[in-house]
C-alpha atoms as a PDB file:
ATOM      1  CA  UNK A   1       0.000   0.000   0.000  1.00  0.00           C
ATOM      2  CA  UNK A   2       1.065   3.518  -0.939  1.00  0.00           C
ATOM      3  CA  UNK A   3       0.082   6.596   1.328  1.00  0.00           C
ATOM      4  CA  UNK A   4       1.254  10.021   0.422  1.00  0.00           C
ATOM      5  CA  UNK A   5      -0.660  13.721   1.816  1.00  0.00           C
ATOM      6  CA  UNK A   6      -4.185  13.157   1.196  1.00  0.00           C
ATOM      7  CA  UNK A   7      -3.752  10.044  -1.551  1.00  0.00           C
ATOM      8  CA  UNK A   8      -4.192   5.985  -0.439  1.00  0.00           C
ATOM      9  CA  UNK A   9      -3.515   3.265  -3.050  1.00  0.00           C
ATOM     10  CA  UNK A  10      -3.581  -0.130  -2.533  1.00  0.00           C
ATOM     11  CA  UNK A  11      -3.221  -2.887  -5.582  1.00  0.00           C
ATOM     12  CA  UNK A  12      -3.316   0.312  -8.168  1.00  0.00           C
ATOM     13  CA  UNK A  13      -6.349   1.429  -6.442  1.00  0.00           C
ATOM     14  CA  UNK A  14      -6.613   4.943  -5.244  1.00  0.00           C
ATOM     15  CA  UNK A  15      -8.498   7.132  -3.035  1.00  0.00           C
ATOM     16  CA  UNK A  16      -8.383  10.730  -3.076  1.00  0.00           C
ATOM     17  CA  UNK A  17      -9.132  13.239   0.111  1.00  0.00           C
ATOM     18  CA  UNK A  18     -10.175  16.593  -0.405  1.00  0.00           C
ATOM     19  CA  UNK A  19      -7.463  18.435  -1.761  1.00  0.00           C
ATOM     20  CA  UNK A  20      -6.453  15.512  -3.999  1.00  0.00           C
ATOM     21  CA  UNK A  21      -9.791  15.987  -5.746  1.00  0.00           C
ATOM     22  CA  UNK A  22     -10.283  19.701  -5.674  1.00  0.00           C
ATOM     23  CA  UNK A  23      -7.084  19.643  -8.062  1.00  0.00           C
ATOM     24  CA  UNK A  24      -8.110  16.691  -9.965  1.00  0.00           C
ATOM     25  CA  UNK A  25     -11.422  18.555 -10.698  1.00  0.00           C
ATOM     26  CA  UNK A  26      -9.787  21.869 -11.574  1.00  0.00           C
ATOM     27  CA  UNK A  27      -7.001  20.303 -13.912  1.00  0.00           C
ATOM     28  CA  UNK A  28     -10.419  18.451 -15.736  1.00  0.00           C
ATOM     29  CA  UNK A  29     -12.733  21.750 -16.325  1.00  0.00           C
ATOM     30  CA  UNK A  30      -9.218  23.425 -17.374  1.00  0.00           C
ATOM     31  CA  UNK A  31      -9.030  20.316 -20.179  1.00  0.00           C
ATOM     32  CA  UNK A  32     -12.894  20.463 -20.529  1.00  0.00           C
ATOM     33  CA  UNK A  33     -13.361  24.125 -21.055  1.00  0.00           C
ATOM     34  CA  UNK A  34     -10.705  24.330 -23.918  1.00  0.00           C
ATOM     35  CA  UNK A  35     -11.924  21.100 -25.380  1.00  0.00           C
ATOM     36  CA  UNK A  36     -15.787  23.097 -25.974  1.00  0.00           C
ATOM     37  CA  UNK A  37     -13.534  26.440 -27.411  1.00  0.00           C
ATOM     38  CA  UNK A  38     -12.369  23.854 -29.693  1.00  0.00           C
ATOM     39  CA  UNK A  39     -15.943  22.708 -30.826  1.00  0.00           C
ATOM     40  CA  UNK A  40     -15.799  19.388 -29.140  1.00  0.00           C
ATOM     41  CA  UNK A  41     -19.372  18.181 -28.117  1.00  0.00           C
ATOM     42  CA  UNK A  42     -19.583  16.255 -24.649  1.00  0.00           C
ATOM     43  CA  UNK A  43     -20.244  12.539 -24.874  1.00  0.00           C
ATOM     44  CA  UNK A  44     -20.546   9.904 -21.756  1.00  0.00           C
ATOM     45  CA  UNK A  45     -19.890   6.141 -22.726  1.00  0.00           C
ATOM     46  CA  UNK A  46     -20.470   2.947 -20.630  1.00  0.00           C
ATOM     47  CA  UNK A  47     -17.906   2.443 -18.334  1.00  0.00           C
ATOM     48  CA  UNK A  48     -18.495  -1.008 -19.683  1.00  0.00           C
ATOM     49  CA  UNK A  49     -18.203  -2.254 -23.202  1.00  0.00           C
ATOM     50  CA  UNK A  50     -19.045  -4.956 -25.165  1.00  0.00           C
ATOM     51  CA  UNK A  51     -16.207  -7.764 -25.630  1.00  0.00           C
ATOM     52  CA  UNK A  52     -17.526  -8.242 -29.029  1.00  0.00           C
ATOM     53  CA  UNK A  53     -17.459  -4.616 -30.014  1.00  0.00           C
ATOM     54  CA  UNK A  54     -13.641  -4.739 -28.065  1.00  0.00           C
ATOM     55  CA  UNK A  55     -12.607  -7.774 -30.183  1.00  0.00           C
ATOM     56  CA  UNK A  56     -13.455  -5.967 -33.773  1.00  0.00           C
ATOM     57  CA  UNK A  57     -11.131  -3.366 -32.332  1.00  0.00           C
ATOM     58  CA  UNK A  58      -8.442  -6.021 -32.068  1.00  0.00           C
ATOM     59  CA  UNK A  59      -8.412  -5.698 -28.361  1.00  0.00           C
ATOM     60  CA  UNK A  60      -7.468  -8.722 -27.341  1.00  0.00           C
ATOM     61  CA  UNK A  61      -5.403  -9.674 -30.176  1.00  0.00           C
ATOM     62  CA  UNK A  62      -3.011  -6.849 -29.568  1.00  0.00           C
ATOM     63  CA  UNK A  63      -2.507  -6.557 -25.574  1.00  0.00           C
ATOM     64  CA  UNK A  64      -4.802  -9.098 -23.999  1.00  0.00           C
ATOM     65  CA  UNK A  65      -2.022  -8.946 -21.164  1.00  0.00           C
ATOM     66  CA  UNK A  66      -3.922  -5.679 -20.052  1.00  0.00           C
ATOM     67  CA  UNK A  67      -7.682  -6.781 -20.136  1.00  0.00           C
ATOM     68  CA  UNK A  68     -10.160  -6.991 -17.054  1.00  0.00           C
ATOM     69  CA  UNK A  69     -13.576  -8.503 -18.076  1.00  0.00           C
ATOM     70  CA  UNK A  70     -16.507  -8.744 -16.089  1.00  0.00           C
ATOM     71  CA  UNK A  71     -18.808 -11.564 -15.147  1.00  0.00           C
ATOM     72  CA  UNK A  72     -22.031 -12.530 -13.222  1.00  0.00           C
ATOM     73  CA  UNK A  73     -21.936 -14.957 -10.103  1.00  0.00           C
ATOM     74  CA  UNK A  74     -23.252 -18.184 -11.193  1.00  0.00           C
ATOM     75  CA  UNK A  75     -25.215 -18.684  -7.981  1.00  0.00           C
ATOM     76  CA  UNK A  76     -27.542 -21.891  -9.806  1.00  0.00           C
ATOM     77  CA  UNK A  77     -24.515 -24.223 -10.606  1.00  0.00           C
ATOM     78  CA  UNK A  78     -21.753 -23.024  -7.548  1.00  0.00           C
ATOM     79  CA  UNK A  79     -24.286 -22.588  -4.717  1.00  0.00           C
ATOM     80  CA  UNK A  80     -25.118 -19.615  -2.035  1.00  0.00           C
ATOM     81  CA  UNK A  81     -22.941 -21.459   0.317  1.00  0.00           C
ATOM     82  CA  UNK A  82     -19.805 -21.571  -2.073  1.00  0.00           C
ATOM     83  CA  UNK A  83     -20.131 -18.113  -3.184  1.00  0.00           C
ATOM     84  CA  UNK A  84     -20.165 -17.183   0.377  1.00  0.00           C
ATOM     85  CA  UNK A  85     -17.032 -18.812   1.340  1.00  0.00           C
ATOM     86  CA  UNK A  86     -15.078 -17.656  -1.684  1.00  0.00           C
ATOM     87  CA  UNK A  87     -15.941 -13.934  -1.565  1.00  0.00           C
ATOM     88  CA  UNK A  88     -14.679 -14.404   2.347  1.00  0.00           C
ATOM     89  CA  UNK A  89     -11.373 -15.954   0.610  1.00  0.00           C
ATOM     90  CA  UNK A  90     -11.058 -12.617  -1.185  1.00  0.00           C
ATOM     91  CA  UNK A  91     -12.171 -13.965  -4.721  1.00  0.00           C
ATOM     92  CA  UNK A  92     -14.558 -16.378  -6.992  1.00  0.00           C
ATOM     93  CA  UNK A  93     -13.280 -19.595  -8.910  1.00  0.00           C
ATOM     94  CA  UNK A  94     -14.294 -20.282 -12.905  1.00  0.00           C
ATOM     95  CA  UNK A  95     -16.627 -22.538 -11.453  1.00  0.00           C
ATOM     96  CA  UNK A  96     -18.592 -19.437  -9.408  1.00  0.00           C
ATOM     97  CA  UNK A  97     -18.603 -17.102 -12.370  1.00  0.00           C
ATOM     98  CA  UNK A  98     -21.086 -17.112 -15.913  1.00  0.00           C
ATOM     99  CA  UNK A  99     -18.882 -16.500 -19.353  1.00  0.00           C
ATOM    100  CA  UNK A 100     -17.587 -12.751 -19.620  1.00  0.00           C
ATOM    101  CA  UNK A 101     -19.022 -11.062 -21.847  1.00  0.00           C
ATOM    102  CA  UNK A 102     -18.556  -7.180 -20.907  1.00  0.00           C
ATOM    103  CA  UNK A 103     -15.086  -5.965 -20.675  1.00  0.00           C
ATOM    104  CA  UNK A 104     -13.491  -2.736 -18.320  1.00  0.00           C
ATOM    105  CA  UNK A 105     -11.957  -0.538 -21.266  1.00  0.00           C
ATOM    106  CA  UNK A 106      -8.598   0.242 -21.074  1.00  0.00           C
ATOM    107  CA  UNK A 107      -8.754   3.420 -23.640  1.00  0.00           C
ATOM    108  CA  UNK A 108     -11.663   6.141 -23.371  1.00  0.00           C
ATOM    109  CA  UNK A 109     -11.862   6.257 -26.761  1.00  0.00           C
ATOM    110  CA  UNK A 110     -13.170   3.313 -27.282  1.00  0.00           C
ATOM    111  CA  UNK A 111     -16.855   3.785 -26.438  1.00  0.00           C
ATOM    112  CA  UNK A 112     -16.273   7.563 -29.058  1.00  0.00           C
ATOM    113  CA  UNK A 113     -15.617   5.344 -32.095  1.00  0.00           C
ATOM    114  CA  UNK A 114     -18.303   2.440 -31.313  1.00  0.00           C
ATOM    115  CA  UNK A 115     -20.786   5.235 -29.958  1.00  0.00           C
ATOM    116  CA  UNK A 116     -20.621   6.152 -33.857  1.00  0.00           C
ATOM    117  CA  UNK A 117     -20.588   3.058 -35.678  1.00  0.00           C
ATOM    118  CA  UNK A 118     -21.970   3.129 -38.940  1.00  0.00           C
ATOM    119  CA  UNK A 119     -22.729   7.103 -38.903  1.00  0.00           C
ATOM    120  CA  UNK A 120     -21.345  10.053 -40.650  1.00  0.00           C
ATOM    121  CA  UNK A 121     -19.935  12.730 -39.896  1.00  0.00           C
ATOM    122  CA  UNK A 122     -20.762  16.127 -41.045  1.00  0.00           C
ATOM    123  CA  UNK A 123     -18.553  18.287 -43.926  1.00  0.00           C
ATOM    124  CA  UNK A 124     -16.551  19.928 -41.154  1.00  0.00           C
ATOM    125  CA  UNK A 125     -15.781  16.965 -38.995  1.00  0.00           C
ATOM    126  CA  UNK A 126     -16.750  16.423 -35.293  1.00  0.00           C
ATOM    127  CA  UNK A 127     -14.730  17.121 -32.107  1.00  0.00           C
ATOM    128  CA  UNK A 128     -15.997  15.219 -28.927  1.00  0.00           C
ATOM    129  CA  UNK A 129     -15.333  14.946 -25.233  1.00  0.00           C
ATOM    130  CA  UNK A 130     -15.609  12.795 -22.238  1.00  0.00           C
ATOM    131  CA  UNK A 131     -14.062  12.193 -19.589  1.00  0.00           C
ATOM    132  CA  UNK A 132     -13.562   7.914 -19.125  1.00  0.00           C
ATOM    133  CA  UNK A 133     -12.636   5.707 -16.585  1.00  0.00           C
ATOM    134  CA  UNK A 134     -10.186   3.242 -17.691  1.00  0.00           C
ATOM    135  CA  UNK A 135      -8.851  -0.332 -16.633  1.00  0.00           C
ATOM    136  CA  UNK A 136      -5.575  -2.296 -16.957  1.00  0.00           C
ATOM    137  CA  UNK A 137      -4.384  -5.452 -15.933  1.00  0.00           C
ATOM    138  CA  UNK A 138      -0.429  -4.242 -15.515  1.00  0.00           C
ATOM    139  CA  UNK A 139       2.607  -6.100 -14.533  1.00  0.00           C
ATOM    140  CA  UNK A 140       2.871  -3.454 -11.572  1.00  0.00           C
ATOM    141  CA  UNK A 141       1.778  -0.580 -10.020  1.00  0.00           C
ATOM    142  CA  UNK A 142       3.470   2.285  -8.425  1.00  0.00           C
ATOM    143  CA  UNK A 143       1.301   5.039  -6.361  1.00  0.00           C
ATOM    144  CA  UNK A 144      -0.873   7.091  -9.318  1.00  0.00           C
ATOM    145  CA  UNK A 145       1.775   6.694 -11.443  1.00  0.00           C
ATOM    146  CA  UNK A 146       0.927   3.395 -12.746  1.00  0.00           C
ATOM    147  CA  UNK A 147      -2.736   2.209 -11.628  1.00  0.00           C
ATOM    148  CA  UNK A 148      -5.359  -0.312 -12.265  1.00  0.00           C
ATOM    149  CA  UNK A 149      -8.514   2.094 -12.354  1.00  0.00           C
ATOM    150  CA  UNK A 150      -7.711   5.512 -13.423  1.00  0.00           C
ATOM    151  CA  UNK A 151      -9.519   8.810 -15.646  1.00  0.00           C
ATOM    152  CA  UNK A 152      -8.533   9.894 -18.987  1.00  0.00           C
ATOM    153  CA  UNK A 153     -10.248  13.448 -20.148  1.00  0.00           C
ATOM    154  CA  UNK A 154     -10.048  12.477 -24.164  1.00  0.00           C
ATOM    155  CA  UNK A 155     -10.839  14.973 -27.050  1.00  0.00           C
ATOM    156  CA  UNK A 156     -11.117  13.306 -30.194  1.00  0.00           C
ATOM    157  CA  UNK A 157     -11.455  14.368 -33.556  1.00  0.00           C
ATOM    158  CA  UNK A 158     -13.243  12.030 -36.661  1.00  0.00           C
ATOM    159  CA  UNK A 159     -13.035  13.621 -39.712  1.00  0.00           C
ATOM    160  CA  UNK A 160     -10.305  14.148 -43.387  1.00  0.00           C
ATOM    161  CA  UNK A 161      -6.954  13.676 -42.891  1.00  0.00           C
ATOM    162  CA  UNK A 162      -6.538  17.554 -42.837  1.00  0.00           C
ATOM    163  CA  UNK A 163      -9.334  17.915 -39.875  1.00  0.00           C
ATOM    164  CA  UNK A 164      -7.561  15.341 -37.678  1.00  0.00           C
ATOM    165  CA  UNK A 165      -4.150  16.930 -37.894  1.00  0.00           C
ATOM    166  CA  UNK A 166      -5.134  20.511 -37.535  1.00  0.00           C
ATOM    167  CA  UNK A 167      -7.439  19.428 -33.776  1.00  0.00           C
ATOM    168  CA  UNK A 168      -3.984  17.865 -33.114  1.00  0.00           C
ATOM    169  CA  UNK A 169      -1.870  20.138 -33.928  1.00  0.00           C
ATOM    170  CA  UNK A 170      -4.391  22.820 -31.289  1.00  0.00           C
ATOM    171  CA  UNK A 171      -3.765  19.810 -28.674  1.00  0.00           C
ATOM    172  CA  UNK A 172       0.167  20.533 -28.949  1.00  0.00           C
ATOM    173  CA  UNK A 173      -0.691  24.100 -28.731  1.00  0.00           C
ATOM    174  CA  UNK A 174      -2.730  23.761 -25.991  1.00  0.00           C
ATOM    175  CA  UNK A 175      -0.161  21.237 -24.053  1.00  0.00           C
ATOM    176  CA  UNK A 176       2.943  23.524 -24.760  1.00  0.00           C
ATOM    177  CA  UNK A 177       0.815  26.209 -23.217  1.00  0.00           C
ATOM    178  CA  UNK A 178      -0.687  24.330 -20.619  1.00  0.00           C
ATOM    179  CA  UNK A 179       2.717  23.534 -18.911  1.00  0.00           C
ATOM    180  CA  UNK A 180       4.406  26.613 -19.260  1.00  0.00           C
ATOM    181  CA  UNK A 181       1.769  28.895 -17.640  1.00  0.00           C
ATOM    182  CA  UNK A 182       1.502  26.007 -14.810  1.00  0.00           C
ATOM    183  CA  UNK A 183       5.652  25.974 -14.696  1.00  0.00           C
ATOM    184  CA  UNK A 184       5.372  22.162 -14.982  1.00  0.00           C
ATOM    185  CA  UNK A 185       8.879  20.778 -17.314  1.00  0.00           C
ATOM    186  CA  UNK A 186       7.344  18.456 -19.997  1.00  0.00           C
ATOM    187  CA  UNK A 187       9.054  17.109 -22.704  1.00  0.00           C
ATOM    188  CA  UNK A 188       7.407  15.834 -25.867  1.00  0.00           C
ATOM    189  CA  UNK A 189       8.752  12.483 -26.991  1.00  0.00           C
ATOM    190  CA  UNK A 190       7.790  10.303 -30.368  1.00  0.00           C
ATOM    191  CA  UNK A 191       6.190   6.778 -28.985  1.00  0.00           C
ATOM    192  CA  UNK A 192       4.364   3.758 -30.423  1.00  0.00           C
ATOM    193  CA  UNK A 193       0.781   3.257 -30.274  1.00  0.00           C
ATOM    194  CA  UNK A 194      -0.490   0.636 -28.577  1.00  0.00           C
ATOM    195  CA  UNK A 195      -4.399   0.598 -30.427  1.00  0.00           C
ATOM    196  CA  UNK A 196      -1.822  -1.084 -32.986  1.00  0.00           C
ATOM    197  CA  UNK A 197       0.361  -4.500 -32.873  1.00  0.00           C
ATOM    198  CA  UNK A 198       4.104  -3.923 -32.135  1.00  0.00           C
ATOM    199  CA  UNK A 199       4.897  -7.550 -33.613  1.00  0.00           C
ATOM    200  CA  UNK A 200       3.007  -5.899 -37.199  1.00  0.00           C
ATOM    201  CA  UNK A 201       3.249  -3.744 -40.007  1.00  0.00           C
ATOM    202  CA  UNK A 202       2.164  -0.666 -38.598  1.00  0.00           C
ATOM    203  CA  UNK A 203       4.915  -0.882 -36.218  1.00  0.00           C
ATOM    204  CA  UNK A 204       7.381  -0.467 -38.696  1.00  0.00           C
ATOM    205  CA  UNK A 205       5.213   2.298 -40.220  1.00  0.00           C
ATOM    206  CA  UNK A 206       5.317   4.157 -36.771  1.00  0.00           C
ATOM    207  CA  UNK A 207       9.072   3.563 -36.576  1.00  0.00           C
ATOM    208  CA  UNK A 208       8.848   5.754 -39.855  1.00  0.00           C
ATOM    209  CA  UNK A 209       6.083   8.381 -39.361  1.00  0.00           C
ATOM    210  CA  UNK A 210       5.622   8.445 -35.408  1.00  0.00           C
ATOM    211  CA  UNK A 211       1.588   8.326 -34.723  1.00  0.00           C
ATOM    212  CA  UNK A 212       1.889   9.274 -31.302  1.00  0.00           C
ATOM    213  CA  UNK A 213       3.232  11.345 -29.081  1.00  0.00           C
ATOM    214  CA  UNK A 214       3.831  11.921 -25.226  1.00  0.00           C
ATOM    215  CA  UNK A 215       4.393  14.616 -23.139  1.00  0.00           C
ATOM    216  CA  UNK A 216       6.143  13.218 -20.365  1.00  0.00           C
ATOM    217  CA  UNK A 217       7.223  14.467 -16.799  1.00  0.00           C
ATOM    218  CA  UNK A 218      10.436  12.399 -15.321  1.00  0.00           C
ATOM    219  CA  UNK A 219       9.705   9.719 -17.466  1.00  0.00           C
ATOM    220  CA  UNK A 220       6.035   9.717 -16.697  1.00  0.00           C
ATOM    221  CA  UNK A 221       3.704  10.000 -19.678  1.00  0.00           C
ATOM    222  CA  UNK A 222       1.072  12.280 -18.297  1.00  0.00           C
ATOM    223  CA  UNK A 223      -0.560  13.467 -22.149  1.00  0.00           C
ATOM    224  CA  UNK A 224      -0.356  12.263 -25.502  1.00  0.00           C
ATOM    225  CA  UNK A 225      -1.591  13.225 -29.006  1.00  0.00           C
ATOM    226  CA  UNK A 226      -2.517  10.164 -31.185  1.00  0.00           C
ATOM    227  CA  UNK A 227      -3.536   9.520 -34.783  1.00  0.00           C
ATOM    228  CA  UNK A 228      -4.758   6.374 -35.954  1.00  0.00           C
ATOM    229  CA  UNK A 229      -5.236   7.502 -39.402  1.00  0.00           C
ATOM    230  CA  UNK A 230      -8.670   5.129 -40.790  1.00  0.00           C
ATOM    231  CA  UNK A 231      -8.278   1.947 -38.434  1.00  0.00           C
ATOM    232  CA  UNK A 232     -11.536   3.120 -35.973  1.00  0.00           C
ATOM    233  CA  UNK A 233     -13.002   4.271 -39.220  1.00  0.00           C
ATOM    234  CA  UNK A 234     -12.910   0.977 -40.795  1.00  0.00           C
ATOM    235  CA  UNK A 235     -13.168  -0.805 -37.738  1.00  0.00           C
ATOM    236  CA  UNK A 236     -16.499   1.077 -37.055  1.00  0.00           C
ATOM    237  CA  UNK A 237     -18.103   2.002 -40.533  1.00  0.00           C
ATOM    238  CA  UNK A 238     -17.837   5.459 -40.036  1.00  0.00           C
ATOM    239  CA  UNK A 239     -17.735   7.168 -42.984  1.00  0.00           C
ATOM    240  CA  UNK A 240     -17.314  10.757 -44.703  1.00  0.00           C
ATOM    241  CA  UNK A 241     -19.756  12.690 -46.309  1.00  0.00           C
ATOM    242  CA  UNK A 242     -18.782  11.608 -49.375  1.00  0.00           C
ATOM    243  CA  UNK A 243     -17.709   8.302 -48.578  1.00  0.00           C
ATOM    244  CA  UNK A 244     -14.743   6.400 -47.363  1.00  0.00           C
ATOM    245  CA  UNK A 245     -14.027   6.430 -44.072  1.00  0.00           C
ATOM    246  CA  UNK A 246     -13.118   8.933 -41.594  1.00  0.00           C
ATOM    247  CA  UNK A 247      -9.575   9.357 -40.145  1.00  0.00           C
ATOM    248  CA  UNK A 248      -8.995   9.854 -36.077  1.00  0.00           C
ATOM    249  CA  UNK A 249      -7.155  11.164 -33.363  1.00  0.00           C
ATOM    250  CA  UNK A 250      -7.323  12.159 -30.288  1.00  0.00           C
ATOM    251  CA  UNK A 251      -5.327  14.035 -26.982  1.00  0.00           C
ATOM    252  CA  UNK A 252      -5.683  11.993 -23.944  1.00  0.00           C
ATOM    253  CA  UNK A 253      -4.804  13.893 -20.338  1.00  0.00           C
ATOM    254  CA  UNK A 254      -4.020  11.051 -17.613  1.00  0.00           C
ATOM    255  CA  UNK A 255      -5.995  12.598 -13.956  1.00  0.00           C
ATOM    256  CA  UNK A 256      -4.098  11.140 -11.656  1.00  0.00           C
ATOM    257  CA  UNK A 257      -0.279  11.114 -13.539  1.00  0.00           C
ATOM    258  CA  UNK A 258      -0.954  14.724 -13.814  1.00  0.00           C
ATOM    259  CA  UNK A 259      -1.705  14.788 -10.017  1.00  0.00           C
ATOM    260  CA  UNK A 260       1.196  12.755  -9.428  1.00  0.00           C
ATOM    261  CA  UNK A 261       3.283  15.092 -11.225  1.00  0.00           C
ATOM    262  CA  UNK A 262       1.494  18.355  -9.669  1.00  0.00           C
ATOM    263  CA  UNK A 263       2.517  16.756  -6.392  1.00  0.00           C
ATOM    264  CA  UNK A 264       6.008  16.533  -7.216  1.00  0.00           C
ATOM    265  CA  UNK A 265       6.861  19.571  -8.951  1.00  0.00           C
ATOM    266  CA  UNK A 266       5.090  22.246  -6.526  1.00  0.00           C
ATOM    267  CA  UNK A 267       6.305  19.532  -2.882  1.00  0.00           C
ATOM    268  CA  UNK A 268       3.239  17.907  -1.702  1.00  0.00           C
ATOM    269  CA  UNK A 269       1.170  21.797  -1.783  1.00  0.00           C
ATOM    270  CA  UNK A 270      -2.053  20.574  -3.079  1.00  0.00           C
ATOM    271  CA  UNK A 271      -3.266  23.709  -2.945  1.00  0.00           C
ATOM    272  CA  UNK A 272      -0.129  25.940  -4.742  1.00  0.00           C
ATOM    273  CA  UNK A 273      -0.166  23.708  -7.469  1.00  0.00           C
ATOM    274  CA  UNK A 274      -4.705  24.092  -7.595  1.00  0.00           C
ATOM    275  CA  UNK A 275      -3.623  27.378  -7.846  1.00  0.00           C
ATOM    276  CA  UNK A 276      -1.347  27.002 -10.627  1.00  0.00           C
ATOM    277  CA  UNK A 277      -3.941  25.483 -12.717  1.00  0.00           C
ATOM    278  CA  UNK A 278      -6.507  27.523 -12.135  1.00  0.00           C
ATOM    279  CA  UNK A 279      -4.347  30.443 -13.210  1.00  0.00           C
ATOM    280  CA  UNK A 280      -3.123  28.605 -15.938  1.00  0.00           C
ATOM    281  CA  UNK A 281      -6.390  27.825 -17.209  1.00  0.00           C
ATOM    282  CA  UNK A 282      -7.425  31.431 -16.992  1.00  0.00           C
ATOM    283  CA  UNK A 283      -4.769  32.535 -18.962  1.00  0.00           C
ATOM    284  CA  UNK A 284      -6.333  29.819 -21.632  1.00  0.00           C
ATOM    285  CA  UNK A 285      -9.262  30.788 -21.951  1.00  0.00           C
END
């Protein structure tokens, strides 16, 4: 178990007191607010998809290392008793639980690109905006740097080529501009994307043109601006106006690596770095 000033994880879980969340909340309607002056229209997903809809994605094809499903309690076959005494063991056996077939989304984006399967989009593209729990399975976990459960405020743009690049190229903008005002040291750094297969072709192709990149705090990722070119397009069936199907990206802002990092740079002072933000974020606006 990790306890710092006013934050408690245990197994990549965390809890937040007050102050904790005050700055978690201001750092998200700082994102929020310049994600509407963009255009982006709000959007809230299930925090639980689908592993059908996942699997067309090439979920579990690519990293099912990371996945958490989720399952009912067979209480007809295993028995009150049994489910009883394993929930007191701290867990339930394959033969307590029904087939999964809902999954705990590791990517916010996700539920964006199946929320518009088989649509169109209109002439000028869309923007849209939510703010998504996400879930995965890794090797370790260290404090809010590296959790289980954690929030990911996403703006993501479906749309031409051109209209994906230019909301990305705002999201650099905005992340350059974000820091500085705040007085937080990020540097931006090419990386691979892990929608994609890192045994496959397109990683060689990112090796070539990078589709992603990080902004990253003491080797911390906190943000990142990806494109996936058509691959949720196809994926999804969501097409142009005049056909073919739309490109994507998106600029993803990590909650709690940004709190971790807030912590850091301004020593613990919830409240200094709140501050920060908020002044930042004025300055933004």
């Amino acid at each position: 178990m990790s306890i710092t000033t006013g934050v408690r994880v245990s197994e990549g879980l965390a809890a937040l007191e007050e102050a904790p969340t005050r700055l978690a909340e201001t750092l998200d309607r700082v994102c929020a607010r310049w994600a509407e002056a963009s255009g982006a229209v709000a959007l809230t997903v299930p925090p639980l998809l689908p592993v059908a809809d996942l699997a067309g994605l090439d979920v579990y094809r690519n990293f099912p290392q990371l996945a958490l499903v989720a399952s009912r309690l067979d209480v007809t076959t295993a028995g009150a008793e049994k489910i009883g005494e394993e929930a007191d063991s701290g867990g339930f056996g394959p033969g307590s639980l029904h087939a999964a077939g809902l999954a705990l989304p590791s990517s916010a984006c996700y539920g964006v690109y199946l929320h518009h399967r088989s649509g169109r989009v209109p002439a000028d593209g869309k923007l849209v905006t939510l703010l998504g729990q996400c879930f995965r399975n890794e090797d370790r976990f260290d404090g809010l740097r590296r959790l289980k459960a954690f929030r990911m405020r996403e703006v993501v743009a479906l749309g031409t080529p051109e209209q994906v690049t230019a909301h990305l190229d705002r999201s650099a903008r905005f992340l350059d501009a974000l820091a500085g005002r705040i007085g937080l040291p990020l540097e931006r750094r090419a990386a691979s994307d892990p929608f994609y297969d890192q045994a496959g072709e397109r990683a060689v192709f990112q090796q070539i043109v990078p589709v992603k990149h990080e902004y990253v705090y003491q080797d911390m990722a906190i943000a990142s601006v990806n494109v996936h070119h058509t691959f949720f397009g196809e994926r999804c069936s969501i097409s142009l106006p005049g056909g073919g199907p739309v490109s994507t990206g998106c600029v993803g802002f990590g909650i709690e690596r940004w709190l971790h990092a807030l912590s850091d740079h301004f020593g613990g002072d919830w409240d200094r770095a709140r501050a920060a933000v908020e002044k930042a974020g004025e300055a933004s606006a």
